[in-house]
N, C-alpha and C. Protein backbone atom coordinates (compact mmCIF):
# COMPACT_ATOMS: atom_id res chain seq x y z
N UNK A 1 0.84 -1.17 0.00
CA UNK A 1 0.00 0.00 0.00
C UNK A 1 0.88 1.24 0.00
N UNK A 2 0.51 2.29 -0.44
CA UNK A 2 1.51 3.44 -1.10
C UNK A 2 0.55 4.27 -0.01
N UNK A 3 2.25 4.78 0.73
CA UNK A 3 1.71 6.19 1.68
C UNK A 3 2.01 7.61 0.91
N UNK A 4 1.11 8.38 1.47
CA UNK A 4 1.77 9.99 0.76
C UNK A 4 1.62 10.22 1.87
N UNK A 5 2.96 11.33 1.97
CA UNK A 5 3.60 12.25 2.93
C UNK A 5 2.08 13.42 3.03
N UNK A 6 2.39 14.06 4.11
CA UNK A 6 1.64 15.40 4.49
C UNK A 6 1.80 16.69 3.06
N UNK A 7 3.10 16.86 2.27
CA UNK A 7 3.33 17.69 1.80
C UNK A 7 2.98 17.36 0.42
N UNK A 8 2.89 15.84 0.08
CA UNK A 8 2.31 15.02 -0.97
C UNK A 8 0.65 15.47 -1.25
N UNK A 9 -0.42 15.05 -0.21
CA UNK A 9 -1.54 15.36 0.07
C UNK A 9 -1.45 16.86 0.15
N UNK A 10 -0.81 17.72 0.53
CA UNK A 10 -1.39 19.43 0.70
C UNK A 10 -0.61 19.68 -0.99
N UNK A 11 0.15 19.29 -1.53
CA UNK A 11 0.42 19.79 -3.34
C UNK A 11 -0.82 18.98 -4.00
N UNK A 12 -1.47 17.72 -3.88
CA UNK A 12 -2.52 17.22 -4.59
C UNK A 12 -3.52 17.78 -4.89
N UNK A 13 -4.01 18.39 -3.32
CA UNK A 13 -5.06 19.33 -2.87
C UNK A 13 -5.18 20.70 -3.68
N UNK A 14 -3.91 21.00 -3.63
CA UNK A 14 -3.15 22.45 -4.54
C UNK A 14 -3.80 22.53 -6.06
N UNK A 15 -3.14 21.17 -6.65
CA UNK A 15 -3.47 21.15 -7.75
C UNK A 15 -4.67 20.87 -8.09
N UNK A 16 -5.65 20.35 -7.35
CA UNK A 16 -7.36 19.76 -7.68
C UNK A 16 -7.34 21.16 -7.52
N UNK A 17 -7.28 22.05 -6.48
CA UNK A 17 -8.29 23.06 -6.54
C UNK A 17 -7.95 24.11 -7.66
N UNK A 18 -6.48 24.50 -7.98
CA UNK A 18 -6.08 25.58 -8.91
C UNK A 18 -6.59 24.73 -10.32
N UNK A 19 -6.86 23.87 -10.58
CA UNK A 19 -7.64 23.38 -11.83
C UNK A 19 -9.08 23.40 -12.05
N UNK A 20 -9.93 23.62 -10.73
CA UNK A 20 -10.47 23.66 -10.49
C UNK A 20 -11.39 24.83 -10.88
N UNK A 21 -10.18 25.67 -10.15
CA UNK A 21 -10.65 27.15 -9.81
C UNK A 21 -10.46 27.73 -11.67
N UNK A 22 -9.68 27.27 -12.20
CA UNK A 22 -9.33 27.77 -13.83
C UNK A 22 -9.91 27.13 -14.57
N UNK A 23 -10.72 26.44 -14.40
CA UNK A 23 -12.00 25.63 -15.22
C UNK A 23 -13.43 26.43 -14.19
N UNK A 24 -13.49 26.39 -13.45
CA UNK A 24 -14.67 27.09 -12.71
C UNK A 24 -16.16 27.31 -13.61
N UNK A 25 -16.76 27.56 -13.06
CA UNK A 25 -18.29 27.78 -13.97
C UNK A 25 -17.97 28.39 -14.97
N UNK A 26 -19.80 27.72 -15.92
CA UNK A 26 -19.26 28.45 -17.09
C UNK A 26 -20.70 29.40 -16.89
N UNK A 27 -20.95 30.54 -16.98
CA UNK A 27 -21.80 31.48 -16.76
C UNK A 27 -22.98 31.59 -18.36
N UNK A 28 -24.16 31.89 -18.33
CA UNK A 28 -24.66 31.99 -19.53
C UNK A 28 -24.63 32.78 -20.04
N UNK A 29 -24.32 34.16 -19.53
CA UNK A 29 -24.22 35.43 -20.11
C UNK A 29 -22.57 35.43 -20.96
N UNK A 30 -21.65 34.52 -20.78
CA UNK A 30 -20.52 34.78 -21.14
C UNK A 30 -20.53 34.32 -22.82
N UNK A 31 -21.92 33.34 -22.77
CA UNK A 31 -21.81 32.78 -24.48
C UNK A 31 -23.37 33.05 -24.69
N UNK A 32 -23.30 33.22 -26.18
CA UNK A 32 -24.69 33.57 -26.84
C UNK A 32 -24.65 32.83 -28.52
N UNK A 33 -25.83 31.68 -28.22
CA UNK A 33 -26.21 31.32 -29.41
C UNK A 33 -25.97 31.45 -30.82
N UNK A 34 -25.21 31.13 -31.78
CA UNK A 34 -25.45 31.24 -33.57
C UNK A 34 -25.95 30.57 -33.74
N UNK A 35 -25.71 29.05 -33.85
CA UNK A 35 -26.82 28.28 -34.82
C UNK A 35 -26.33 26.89 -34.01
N UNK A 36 -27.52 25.98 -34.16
CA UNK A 36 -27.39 25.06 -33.95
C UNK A 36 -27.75 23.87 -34.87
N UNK A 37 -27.79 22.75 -34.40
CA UNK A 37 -28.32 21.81 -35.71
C UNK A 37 -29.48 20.55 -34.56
N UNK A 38 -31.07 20.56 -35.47
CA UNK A 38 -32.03 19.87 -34.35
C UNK A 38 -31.16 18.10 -34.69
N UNK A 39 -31.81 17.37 -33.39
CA UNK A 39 -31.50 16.26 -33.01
C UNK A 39 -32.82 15.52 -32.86
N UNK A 40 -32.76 14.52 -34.03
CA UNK A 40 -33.79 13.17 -33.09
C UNK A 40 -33.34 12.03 -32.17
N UNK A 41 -34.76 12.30 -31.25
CA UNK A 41 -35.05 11.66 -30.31
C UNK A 41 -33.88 10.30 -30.50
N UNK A 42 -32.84 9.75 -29.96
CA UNK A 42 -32.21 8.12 -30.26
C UNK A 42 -33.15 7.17 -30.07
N UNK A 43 -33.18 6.67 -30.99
CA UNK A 43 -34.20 5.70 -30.97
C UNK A 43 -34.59 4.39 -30.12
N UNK A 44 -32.88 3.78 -29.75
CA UNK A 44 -33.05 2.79 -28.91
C UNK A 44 -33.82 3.72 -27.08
N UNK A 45 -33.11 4.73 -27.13
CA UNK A 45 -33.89 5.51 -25.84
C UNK A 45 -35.04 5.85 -26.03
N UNK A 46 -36.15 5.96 -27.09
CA UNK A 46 -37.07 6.05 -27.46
C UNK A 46 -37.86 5.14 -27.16
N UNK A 47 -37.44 3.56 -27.43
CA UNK A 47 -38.19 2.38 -27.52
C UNK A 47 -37.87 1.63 -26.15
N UNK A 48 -37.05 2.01 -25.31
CA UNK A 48 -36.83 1.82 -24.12
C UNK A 48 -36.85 2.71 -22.81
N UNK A 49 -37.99 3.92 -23.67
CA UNK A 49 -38.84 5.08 -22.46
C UNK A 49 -37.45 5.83 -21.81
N UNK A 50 -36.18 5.68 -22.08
CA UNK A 50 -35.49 6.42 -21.07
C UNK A 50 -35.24 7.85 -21.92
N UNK A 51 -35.29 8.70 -20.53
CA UNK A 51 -35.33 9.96 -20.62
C UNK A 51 -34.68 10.81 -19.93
N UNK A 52 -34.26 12.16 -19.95
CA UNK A 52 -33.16 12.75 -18.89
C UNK A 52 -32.75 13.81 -19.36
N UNK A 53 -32.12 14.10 -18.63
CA UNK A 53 -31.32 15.49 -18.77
C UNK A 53 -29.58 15.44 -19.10
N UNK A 54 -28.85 15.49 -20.37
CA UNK A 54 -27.34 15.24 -20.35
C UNK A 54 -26.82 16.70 -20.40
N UNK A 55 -25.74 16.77 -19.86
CA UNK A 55 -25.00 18.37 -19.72
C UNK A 55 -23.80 17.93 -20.38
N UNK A 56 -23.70 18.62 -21.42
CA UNK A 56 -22.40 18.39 -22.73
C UNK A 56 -21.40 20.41 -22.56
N UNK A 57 -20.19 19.79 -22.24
CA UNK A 57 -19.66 20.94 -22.00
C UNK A 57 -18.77 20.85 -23.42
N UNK A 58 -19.16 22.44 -24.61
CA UNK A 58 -18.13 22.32 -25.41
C UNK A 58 -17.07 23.17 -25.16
N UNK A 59 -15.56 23.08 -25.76
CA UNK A 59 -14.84 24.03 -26.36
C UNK A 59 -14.73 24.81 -27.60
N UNK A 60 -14.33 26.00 -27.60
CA UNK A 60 -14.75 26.16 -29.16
C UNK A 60 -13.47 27.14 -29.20
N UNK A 61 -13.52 27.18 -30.75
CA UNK A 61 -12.65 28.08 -30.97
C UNK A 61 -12.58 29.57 -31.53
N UNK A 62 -11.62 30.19 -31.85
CA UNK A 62 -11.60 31.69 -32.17
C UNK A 62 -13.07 32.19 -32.68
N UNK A 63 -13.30 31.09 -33.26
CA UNK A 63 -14.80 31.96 -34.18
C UNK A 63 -15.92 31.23 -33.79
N UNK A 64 -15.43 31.28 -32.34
CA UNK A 64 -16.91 30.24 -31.45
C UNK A 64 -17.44 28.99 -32.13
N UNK A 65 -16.75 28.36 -33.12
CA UNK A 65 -16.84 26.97 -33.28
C UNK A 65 -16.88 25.95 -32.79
N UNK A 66 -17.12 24.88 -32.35
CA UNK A 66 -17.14 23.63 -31.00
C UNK A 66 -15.92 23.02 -31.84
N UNK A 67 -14.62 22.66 -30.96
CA UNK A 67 -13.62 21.92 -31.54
C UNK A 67 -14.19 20.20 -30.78
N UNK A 68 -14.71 20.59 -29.14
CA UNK A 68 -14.41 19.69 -28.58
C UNK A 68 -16.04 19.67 -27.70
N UNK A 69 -16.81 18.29 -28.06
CA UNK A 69 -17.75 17.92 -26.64
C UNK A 69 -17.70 17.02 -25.76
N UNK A 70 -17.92 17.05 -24.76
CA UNK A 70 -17.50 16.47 -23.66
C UNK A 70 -18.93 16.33 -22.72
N UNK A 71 -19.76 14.82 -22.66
CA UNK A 71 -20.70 14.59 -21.78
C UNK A 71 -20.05 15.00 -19.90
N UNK A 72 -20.86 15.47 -19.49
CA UNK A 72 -20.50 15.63 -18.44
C UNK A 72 -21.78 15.06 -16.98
N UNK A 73 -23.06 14.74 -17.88
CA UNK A 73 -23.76 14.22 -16.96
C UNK A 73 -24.42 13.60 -17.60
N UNK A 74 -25.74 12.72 -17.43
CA UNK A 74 -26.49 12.21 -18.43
C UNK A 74 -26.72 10.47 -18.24
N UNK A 75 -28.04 10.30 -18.70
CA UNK A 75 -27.96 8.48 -19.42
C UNK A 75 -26.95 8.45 -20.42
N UNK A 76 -26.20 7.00 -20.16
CA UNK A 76 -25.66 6.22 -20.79
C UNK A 76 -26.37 6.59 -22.66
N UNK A 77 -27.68 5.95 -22.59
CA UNK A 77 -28.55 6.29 -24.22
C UNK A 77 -28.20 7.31 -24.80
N UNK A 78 -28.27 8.06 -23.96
CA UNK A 78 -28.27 9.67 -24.36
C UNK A 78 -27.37 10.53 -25.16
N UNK A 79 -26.18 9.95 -24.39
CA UNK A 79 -24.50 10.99 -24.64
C UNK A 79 -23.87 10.78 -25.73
N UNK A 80 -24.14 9.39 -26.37
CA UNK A 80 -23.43 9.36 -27.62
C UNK A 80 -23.88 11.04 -29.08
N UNK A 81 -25.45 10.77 -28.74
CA UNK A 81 -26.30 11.65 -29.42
C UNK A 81 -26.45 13.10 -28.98
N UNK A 82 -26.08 13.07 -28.01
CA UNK A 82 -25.70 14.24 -27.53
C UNK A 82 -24.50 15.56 -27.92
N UNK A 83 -23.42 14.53 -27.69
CA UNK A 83 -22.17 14.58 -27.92
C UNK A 83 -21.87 14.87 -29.52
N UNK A 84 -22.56 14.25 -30.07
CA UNK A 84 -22.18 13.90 -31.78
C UNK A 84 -22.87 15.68 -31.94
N UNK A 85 -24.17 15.58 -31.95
CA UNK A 85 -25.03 17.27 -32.37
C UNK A 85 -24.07 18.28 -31.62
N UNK A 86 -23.77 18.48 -30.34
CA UNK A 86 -23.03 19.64 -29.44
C UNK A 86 -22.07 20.18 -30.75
N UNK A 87 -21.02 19.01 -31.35
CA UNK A 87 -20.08 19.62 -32.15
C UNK A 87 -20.63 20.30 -33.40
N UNK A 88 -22.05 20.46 -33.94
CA UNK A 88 -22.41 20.89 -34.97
C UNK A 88 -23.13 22.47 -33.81
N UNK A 89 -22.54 22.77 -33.13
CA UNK A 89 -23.38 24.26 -32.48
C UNK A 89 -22.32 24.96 -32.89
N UNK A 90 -22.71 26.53 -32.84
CA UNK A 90 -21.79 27.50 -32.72
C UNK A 90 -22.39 28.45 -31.82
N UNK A 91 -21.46 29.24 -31.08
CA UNK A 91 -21.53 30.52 -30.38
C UNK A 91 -20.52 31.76 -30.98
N UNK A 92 -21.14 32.98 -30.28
CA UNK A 92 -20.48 33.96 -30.74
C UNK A 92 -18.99 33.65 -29.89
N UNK A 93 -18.07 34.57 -30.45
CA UNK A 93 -16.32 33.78 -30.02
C UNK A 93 -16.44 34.76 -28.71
N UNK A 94 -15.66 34.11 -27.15
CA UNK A 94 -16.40 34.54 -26.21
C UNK A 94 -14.68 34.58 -25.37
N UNK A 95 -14.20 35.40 -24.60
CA UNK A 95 -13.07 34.73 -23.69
C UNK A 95 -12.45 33.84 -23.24
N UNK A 96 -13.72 32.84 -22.97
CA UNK A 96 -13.69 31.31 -22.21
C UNK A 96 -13.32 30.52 -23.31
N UNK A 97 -14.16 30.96 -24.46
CA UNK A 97 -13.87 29.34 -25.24
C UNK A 97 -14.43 28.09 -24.89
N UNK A 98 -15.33 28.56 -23.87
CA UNK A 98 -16.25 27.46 -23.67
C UNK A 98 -17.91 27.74 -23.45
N UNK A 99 -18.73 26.56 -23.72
CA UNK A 99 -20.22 26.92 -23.45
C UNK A 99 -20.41 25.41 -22.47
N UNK A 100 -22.00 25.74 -22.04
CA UNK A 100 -22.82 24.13 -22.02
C UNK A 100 -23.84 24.05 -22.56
N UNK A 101 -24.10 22.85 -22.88
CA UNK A 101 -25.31 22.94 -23.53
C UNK A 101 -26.03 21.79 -22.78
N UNK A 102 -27.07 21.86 -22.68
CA UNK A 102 -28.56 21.29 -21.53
C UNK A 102 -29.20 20.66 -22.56
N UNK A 103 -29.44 19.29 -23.24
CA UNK A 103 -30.05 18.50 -23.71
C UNK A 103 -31.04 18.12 -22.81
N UNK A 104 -32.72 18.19 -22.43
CA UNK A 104 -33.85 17.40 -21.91
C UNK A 104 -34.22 16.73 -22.98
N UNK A 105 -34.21 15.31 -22.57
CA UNK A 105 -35.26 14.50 -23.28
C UNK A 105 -36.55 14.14 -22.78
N UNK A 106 -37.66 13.99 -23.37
CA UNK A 106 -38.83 13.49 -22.55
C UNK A 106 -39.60 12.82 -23.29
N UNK A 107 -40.15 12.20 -23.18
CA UNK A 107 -41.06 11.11 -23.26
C UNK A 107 -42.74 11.46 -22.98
N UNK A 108 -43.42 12.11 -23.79
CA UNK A 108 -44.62 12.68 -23.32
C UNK A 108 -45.82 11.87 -23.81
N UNK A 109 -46.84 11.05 -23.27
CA UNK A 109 -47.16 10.42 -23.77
C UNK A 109 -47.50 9.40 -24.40
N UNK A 110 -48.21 8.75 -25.65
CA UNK A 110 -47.97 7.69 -26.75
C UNK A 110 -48.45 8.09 -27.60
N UNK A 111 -47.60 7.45 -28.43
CA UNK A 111 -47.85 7.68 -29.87
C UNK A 111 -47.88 6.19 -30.91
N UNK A 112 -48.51 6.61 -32.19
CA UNK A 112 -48.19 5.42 -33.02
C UNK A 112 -46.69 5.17 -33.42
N UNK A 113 -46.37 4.43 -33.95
CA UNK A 113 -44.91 4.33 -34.80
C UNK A 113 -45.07 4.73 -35.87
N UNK A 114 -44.48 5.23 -36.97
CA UNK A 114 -43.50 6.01 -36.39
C UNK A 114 -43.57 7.08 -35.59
N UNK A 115 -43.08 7.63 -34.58
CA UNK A 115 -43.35 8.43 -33.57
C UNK A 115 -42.32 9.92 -33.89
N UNK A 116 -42.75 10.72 -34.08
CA UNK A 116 -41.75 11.85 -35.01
C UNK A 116 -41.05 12.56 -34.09
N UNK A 117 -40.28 13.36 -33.21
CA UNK A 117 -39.57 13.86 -32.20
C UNK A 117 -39.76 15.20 -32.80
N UNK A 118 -40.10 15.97 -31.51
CA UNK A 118 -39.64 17.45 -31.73
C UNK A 118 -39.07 18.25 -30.97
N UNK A 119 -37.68 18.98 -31.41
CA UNK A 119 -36.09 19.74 -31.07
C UNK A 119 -37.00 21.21 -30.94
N UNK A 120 -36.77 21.33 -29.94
CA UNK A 120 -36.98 22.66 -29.51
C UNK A 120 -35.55 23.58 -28.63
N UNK A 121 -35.14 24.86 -28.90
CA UNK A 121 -33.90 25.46 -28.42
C UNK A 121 -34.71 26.21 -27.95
N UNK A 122 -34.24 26.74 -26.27
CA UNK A 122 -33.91 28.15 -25.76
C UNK A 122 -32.94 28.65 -25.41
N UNK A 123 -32.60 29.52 -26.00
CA UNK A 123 -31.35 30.22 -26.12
C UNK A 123 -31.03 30.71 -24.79
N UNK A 124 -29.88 30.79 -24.07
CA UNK A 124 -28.57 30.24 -25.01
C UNK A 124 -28.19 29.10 -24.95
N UNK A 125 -28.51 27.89 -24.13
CA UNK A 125 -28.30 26.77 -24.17
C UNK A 125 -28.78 25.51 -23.97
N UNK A 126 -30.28 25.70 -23.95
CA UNK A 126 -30.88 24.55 -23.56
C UNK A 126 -32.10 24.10 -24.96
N UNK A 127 -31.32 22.43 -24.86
CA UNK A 127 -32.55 21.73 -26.22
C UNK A 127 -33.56 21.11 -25.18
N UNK A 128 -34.43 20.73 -25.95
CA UNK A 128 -35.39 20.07 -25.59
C UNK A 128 -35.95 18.80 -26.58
N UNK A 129 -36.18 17.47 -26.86
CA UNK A 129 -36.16 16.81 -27.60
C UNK A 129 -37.26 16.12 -26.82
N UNK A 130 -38.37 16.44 -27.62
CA UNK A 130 -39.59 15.58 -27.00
C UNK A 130 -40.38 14.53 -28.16
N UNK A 131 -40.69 13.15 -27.65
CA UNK A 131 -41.84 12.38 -29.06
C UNK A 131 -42.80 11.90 -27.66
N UNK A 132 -43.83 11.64 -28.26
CA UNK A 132 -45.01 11.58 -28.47
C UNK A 132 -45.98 12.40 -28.41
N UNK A 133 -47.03 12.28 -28.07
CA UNK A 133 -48.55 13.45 -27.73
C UNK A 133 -49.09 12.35 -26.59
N UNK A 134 -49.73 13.57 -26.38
CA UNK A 134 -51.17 13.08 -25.34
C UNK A 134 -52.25 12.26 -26.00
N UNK A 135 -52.36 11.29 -24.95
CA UNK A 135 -53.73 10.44 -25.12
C UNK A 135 -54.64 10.76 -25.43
N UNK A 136 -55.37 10.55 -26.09
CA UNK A 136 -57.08 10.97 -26.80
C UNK A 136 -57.77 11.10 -25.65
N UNK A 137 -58.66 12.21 -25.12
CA UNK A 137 -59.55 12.12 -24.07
C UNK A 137 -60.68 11.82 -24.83
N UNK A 138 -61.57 10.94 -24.18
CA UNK A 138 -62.45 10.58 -24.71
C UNK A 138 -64.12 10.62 -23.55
């Protein structure tokens, strides 16, 4: 078993937090929307009801381009599809060089098959990807 010294543990500590602190929040006012590209619903998460919320943190570059996405919370279903659309966003080019973007999925409902999904954005960073409708009241 591997000991660390006192001065081992207080430089570890050092470095979690100064990485920490230089990654720190990313604020919404610091990035603002250009364009994005809509996403359907994944289908296997579709046909297996799971639903959620994934938080995809991008990088982007000089001309607010996404070089880089990175799931940071989320279903398993979710993040591949997540991840893949994030790199087709752009923002205006911002200090940080970074945004997040808030994917909800939901599940509203039933529907027939094919069941059509609809991508809804509020700016500046949150999608919304909903399929089905409401039940017929009868």
């Amino acid at each position: 078993m591997m000991k660390l010294s006192i001065a081992s543990v207080l430089l570890l500590g050092w470095t979690v937090h100064v990485a920490l602190a230089q990654d720190g929040p990313i604020r919404d006012e610091e990035f603002k929307l250009q364009h994005f590209a809509p996403l359907d619903y994944p289908t296997f998460a579709r046909t297996t009801h799971i639903q959620g919320i994934v938080t995809v943190r991008v990088d982007l570059n000089e001309d607010g381009g996404v070089v880089s996405a990175t799931a940071l919370s989320g279903a398993e279903a979710l993040i591949p599809a997540s991840v893949s659309n994030a790199k087709k966003w752009g923002f205006q080019p911002n200090k940080t060089k970074r945004a997040i973007i808030i994917y909800d999925y939901r599940i509203e409902g039933l529907c027939q098959s094919p069941c059509a999904s609809h991508f809804v954005v509020r700016p500046p960073n949150i999608a919304t990807i909903t399929v089905g409708e409401e039940p017929a009241h009868y």
